[in-house]
PDB file of N, CA and C in Angstrom:
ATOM      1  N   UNK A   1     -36.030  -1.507 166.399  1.00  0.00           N
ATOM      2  CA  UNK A   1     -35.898  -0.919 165.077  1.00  0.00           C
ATOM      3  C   UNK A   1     -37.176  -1.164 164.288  1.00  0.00           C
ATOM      4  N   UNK A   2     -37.432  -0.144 163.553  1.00  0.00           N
ATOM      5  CA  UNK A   2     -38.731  -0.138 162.867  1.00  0.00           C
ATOM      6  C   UNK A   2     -38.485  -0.493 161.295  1.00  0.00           C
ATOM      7  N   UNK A   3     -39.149  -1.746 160.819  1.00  0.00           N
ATOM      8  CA  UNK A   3     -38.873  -1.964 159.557  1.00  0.00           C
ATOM      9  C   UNK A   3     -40.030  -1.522 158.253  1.00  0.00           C
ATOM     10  N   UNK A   4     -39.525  -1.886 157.217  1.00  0.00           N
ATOM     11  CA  UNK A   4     -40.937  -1.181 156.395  1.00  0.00           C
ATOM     12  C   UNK A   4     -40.719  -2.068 155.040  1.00  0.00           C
ATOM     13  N   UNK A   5     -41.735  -2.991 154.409  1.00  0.00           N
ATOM     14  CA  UNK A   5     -41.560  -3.324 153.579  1.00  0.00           C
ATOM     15  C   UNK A   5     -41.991  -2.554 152.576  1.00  0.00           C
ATOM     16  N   UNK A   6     -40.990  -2.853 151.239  1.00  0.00           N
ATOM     17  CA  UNK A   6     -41.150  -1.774 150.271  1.00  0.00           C
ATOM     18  C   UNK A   6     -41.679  -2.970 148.910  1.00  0.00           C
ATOM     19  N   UNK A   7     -41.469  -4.213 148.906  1.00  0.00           N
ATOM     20  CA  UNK A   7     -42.082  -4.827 147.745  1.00  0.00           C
ATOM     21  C   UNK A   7     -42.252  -6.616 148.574  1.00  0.00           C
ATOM     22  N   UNK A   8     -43.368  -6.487 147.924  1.00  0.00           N
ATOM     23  CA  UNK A   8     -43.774  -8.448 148.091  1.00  0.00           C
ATOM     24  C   UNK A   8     -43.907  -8.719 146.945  1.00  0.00           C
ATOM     25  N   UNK A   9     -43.574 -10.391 146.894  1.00  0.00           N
ATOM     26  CA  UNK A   9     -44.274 -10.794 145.591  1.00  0.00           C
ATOM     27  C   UNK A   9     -44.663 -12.451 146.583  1.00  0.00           C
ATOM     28  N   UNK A  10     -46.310 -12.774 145.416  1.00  0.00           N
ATOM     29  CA  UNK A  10     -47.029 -13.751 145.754  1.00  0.00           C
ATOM     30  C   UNK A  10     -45.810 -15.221 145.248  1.00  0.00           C
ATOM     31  N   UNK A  11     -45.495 -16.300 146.051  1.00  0.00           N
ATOM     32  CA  UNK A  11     -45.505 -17.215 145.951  1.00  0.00           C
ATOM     33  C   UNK A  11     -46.495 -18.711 145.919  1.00  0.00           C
ATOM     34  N   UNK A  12     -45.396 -19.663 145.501  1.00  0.00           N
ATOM     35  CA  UNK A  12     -46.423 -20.957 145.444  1.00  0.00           C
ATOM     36  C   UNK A  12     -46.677 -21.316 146.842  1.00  0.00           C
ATOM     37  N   UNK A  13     -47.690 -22.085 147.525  1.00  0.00           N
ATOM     38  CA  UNK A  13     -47.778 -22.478 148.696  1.00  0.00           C
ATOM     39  C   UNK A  13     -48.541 -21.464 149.473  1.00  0.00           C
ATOM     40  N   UNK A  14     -49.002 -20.339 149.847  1.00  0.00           N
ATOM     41  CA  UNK A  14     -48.895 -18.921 150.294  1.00  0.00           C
ATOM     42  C   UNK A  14     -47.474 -18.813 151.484  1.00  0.00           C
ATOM     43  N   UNK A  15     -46.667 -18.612 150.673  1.00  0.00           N
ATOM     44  CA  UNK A  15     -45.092 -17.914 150.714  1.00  0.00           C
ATOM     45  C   UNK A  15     -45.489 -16.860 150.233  1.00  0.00           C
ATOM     46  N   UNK A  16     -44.972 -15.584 150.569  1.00  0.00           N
ATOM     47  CA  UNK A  16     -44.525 -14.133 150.159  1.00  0.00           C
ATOM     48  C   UNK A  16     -42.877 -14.086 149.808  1.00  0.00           C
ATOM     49  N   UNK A  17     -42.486 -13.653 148.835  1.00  0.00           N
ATOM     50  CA  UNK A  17     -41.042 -13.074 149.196  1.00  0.00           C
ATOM     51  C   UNK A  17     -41.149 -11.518 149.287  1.00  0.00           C
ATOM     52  N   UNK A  18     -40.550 -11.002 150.263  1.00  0.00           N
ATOM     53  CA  UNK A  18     -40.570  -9.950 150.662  1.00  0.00           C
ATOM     54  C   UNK A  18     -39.434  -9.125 150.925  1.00  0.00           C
ATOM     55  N   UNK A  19     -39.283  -7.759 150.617  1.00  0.00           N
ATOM     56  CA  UNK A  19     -37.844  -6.910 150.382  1.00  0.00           C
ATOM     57  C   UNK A  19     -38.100  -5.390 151.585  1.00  0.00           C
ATOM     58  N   UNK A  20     -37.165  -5.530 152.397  1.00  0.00           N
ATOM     59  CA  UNK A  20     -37.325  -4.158 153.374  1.00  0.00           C
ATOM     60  C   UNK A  20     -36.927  -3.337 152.362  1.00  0.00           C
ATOM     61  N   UNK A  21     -37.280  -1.908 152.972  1.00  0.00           N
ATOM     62  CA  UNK A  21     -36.467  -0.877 152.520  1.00  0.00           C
ATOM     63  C   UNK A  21     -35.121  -0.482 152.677  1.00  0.00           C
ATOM     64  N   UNK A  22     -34.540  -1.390 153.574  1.00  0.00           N
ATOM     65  CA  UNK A  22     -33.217  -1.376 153.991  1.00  0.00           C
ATOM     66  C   UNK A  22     -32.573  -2.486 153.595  1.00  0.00           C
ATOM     67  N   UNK A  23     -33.205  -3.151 152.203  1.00  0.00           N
ATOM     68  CA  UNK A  23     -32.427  -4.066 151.123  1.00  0.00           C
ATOM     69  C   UNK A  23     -32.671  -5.488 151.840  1.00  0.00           C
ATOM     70  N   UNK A  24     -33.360  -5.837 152.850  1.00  0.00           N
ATOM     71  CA  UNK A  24     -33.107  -7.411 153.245  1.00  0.00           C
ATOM     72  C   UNK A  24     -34.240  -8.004 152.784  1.00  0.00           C
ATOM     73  N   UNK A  25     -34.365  -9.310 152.042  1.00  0.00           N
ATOM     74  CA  UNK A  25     -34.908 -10.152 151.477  1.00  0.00           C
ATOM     75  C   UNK A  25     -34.979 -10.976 152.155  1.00  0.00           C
ATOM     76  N   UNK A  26     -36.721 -12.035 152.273  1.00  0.00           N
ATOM     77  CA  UNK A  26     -36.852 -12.794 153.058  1.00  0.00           C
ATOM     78  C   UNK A  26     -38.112 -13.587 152.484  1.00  0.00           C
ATOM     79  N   UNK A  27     -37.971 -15.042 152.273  1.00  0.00           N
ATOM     80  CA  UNK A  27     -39.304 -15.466 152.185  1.00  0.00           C
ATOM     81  C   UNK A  27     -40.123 -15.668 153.109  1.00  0.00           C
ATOM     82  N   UNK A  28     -41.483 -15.496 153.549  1.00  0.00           N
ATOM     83  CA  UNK A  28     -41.891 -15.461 154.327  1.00  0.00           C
ATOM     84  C   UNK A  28     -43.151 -16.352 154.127  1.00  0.00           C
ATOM     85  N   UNK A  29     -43.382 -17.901 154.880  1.00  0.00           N
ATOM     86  CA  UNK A  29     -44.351 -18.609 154.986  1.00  0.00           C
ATOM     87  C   UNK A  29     -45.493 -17.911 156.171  1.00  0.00           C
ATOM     88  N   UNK A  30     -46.614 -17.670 155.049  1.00  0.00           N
ATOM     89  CA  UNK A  30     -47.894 -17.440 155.602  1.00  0.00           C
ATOM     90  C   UNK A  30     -48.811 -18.529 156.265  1.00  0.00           C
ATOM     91  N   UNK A  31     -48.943 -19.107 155.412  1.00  0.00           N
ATOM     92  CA  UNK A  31     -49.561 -20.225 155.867  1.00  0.00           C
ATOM     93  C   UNK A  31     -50.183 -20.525 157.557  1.00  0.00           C
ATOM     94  N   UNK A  32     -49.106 -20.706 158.525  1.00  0.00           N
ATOM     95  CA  UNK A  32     -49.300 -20.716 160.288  1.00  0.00           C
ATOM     96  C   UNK A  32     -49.851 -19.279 160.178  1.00  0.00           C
ATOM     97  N   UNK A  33     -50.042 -18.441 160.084  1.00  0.00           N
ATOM     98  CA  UNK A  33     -50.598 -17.408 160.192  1.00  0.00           C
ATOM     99  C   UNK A  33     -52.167 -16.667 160.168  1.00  0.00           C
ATOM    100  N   UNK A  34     -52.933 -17.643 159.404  1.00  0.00           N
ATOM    101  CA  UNK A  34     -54.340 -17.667 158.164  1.00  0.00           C
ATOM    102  C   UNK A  34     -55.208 -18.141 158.912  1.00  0.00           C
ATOM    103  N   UNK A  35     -55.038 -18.201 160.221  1.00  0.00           N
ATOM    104  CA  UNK A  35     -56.404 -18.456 160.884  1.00  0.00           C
ATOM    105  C   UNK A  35     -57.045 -17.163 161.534  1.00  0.00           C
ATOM    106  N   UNK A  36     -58.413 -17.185 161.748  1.00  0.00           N
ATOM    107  CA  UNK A  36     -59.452 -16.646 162.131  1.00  0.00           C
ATOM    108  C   UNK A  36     -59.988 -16.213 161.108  1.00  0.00           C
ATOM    109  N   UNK A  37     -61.362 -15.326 161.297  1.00  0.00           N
ATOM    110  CA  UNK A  37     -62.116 -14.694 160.253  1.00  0.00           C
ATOM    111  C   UNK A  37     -61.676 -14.135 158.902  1.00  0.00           C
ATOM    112  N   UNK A  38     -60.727 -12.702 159.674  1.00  0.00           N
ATOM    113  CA  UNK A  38     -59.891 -11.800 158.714  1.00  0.00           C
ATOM    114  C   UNK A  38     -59.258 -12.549 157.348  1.00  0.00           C
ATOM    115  N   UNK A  39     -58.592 -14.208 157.727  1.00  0.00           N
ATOM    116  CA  UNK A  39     -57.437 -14.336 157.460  1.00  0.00           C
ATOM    117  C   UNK A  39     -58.685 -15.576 156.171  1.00  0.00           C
ATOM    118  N   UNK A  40     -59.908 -16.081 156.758  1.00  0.00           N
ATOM    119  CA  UNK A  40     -60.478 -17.239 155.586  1.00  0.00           C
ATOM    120  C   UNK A  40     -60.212 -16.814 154.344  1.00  0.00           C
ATOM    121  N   UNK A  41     -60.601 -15.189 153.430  1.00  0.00           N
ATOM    122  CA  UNK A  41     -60.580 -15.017 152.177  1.00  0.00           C
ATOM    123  C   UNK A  41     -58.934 -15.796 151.391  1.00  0.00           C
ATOM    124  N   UNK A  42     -58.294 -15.484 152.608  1.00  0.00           N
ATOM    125  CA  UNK A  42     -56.632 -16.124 151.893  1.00  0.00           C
ATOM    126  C   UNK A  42     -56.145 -17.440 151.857  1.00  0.00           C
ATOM    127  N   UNK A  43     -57.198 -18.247 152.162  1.00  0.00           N
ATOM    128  CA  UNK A  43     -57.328 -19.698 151.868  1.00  0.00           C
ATOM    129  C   UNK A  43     -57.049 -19.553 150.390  1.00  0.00           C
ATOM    130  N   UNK A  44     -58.373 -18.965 149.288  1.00  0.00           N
ATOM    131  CA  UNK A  44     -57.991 -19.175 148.236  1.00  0.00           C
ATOM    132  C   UNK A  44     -56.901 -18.284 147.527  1.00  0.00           C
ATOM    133  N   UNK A  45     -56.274 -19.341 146.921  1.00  0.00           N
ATOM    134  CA  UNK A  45     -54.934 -19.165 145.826  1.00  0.00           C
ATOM    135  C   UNK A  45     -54.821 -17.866 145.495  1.00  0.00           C
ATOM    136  N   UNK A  46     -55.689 -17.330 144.717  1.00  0.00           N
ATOM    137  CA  UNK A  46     -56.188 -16.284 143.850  1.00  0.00           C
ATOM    138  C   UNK A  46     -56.452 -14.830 145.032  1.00  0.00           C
ATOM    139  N   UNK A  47     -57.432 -14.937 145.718  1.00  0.00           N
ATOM    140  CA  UNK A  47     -57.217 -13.983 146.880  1.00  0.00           C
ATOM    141  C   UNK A  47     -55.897 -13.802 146.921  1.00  0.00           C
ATOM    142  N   UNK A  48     -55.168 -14.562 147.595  1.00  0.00           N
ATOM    143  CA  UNK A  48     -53.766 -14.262 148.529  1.00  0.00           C
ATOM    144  C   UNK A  48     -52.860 -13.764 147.955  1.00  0.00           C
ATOM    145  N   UNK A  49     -52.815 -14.169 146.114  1.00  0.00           N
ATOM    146  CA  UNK A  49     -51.922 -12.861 145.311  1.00  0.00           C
ATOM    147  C   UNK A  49     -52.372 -11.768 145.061  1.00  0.00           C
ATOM    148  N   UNK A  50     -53.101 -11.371 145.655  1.00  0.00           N
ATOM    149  CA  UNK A  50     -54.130 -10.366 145.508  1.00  0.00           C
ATOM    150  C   UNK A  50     -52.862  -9.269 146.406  1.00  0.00           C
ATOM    151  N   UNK A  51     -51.912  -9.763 147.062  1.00  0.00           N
ATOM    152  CA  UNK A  51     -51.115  -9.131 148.319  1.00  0.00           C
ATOM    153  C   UNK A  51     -50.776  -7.548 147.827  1.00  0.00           C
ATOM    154  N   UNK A  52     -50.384  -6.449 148.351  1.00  0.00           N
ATOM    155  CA  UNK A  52     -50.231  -5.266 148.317  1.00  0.00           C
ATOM    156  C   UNK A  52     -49.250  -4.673 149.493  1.00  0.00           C
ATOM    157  N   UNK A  53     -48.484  -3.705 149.304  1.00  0.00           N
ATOM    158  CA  UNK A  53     -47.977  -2.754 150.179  1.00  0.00           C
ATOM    159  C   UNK A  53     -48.545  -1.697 150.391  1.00  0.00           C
ATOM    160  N   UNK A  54     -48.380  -1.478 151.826  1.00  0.00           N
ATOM    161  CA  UNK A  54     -49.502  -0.261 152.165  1.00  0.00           C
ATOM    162  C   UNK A  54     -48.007   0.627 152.096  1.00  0.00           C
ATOM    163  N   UNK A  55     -48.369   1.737 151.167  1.00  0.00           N
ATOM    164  CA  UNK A  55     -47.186   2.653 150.996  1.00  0.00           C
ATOM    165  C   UNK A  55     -46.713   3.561 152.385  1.00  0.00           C
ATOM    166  N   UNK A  56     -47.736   3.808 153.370  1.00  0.00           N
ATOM    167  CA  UNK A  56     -47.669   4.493 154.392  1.00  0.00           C
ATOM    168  C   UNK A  56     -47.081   4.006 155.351  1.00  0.00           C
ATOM    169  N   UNK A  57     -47.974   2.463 155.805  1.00  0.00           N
ATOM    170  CA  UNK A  57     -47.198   1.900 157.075  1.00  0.00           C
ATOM    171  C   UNK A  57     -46.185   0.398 156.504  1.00  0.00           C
ATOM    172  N   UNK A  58     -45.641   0.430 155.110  1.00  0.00           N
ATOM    173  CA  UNK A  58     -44.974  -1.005 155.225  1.00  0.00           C
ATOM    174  C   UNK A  58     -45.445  -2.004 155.042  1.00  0.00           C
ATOM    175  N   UNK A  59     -46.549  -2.301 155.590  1.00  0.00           N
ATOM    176  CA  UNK A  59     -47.073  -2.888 155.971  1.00  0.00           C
ATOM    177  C   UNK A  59     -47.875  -3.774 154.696  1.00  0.00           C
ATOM    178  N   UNK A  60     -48.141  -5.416 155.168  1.00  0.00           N
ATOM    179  CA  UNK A  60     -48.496  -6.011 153.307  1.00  0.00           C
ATOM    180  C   UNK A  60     -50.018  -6.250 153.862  1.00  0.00           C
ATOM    181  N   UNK A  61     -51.025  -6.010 152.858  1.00  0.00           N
ATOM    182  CA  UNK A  61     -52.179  -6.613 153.095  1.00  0.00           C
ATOM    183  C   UNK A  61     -53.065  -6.820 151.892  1.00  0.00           C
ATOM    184  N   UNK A  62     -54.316  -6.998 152.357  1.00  0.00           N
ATOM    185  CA  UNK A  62     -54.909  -7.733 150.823  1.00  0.00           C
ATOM    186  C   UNK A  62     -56.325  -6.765 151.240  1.00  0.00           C
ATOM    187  N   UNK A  63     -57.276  -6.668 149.861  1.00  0.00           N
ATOM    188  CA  UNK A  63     -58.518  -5.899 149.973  1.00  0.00           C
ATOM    189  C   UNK A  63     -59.410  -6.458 151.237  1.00  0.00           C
ATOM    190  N   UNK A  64     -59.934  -7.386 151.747  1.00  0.00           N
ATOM    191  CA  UNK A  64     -60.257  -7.331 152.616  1.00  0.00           C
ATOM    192  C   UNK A  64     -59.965  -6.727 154.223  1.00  0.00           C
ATOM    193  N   UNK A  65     -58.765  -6.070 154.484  1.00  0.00           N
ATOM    194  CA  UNK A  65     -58.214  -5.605 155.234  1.00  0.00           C
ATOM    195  C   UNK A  65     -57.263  -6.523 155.896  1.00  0.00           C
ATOM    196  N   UNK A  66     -57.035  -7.830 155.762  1.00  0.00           N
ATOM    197  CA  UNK A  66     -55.954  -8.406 156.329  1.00  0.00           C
ATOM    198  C   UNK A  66     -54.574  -8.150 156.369  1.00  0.00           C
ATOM    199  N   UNK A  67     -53.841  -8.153 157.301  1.00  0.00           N
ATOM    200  CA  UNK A  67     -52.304  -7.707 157.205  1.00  0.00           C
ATOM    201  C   UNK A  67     -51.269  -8.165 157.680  1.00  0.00           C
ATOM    202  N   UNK A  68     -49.817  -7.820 157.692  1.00  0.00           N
ATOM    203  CA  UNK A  68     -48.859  -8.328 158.091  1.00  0.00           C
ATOM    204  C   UNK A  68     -48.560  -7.080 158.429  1.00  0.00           C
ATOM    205  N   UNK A  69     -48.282  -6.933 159.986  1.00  0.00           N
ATOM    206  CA  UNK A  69     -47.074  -5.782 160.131  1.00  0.00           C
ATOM    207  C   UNK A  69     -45.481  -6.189 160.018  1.00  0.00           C
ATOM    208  N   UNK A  70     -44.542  -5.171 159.321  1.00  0.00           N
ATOM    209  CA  UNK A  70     -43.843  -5.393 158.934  1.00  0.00           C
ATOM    210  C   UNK A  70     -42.678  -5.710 159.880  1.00  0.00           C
ATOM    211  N   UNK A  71     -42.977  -5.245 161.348  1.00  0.00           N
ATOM    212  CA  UNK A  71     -41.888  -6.183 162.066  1.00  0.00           C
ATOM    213  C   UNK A  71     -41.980  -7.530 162.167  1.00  0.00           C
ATOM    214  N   UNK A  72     -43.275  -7.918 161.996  1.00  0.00           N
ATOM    215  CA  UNK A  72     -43.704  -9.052 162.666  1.00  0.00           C
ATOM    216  C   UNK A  72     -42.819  -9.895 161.764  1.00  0.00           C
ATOM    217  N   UNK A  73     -43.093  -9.891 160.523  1.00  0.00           N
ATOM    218  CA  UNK A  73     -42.126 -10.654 159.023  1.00  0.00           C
ATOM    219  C   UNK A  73     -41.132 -10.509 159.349  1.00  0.00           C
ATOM    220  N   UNK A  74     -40.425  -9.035 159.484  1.00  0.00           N
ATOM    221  CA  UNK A  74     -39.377  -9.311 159.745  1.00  0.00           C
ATOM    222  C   UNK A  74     -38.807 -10.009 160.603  1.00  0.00           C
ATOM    223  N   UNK A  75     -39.597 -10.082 161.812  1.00  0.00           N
ATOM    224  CA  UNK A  75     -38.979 -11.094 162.884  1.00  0.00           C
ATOM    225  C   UNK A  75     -38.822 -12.848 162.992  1.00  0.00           C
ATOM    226  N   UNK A  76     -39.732 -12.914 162.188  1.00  0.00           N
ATOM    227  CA  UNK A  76     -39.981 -14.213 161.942  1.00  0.00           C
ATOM    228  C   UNK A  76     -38.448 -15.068 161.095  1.00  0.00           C
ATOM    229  N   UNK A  77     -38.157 -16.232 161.184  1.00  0.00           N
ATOM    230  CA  UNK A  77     -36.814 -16.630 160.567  1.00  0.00           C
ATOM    231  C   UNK A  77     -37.421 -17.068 158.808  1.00  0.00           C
ATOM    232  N   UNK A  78     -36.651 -16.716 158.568  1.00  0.00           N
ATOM    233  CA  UNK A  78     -36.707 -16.909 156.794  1.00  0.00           C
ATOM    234  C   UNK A  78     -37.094 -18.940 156.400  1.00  0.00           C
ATOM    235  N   UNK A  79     -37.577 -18.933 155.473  1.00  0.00           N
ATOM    236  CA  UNK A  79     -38.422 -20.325 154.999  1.00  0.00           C
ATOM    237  C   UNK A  79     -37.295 -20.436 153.837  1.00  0.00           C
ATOM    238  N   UNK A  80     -37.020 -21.542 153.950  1.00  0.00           N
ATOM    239  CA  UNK A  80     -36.062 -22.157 153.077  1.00  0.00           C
ATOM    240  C   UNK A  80     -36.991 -22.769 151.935  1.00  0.00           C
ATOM    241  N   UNK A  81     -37.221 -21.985 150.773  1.00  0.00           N
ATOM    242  CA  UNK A  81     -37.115 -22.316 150.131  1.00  0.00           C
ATOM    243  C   UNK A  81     -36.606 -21.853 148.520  1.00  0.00           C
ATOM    244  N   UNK A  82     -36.621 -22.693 147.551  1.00  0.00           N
ATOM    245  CA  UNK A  82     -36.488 -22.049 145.967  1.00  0.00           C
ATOM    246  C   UNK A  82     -36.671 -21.475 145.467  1.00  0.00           C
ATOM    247  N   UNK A  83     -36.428 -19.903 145.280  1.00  0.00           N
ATOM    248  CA  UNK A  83     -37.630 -19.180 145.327  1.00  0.00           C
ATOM    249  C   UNK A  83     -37.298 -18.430 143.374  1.00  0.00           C
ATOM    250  N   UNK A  84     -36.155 -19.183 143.068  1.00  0.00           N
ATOM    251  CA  UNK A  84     -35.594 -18.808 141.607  1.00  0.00           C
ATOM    252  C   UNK A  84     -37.000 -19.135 141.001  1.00  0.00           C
ATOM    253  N   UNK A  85     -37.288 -20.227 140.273  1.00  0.00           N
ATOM    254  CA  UNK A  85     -37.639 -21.050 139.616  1.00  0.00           C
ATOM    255  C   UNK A  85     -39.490 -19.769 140.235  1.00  0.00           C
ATOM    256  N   UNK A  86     -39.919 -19.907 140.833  1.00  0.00           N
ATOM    257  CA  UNK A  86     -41.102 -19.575 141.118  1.00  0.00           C
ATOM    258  C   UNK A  86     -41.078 -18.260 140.985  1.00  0.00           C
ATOM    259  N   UNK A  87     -39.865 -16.773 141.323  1.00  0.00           N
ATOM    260  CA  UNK A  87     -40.360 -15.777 141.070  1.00  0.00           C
ATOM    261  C   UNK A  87     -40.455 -15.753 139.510  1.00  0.00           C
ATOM    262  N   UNK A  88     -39.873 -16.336 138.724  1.00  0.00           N
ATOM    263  CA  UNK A  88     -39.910 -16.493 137.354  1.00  0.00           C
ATOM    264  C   UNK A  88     -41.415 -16.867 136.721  1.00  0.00           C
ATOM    265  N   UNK A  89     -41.826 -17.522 137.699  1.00  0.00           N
ATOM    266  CA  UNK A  89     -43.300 -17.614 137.221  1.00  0.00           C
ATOM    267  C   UNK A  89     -44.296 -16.605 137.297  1.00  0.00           C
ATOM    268  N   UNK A  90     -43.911 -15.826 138.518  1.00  0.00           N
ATOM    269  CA  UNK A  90     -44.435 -14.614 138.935  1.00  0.00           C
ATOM    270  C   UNK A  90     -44.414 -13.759 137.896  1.00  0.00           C
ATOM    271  N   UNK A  91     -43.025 -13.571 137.472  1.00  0.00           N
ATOM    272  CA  UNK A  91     -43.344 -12.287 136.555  1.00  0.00           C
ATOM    273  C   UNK A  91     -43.308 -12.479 135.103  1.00  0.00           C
ATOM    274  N   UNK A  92     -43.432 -13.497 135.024  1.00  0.00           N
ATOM    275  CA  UNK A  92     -44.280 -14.117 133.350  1.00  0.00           C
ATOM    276  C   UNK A  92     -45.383 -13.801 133.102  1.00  0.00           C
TER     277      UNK A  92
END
């Protein structure tokens, strides 16, 4: 099955929370992910909320061209964490 994310938002830590188009919500720890070249700019804080949906393929990435395909998130098991308290910070 082919998934497609339709909204991210930047968390603390580089966590994403992330929403399919088919309504499932998931936080998603980046972090194990951020190695090699592509991935150094998202070391910093500020870069990594920089995050975006590519409206075409789902798919989340940032101006340098780095990305997440959207099965891959989806496949991955959800990160336990709090995510009340922090999207609140987000959209302050």
């Amino acid at each position: 099955m082919l998934h497609y994310i339709k909204q991210v938002l930047p968390l603390k830590n580089f966590h994403l929370h992330v929403t399919f188009k088919n309504g499932e919500a998931k936080v998603f720890n980046a972090r194990p992910y951020l190695s090699g070249p592509i991935f150094a700019a998202l070391h910093d804080p500020r870069y990594f909320e920089q995050v975006k949906v590519d409206p075409i393929s789902g798919s989340i990435f940032w101006p340098n061209g780095a990305d997440f395909c959207p099965d891959f998130v989806h496949s991955l098991p959800e990160t336990k964490l709090q995510i009340a308290p922090e999207l609140d910070a987000v959209a302050a």
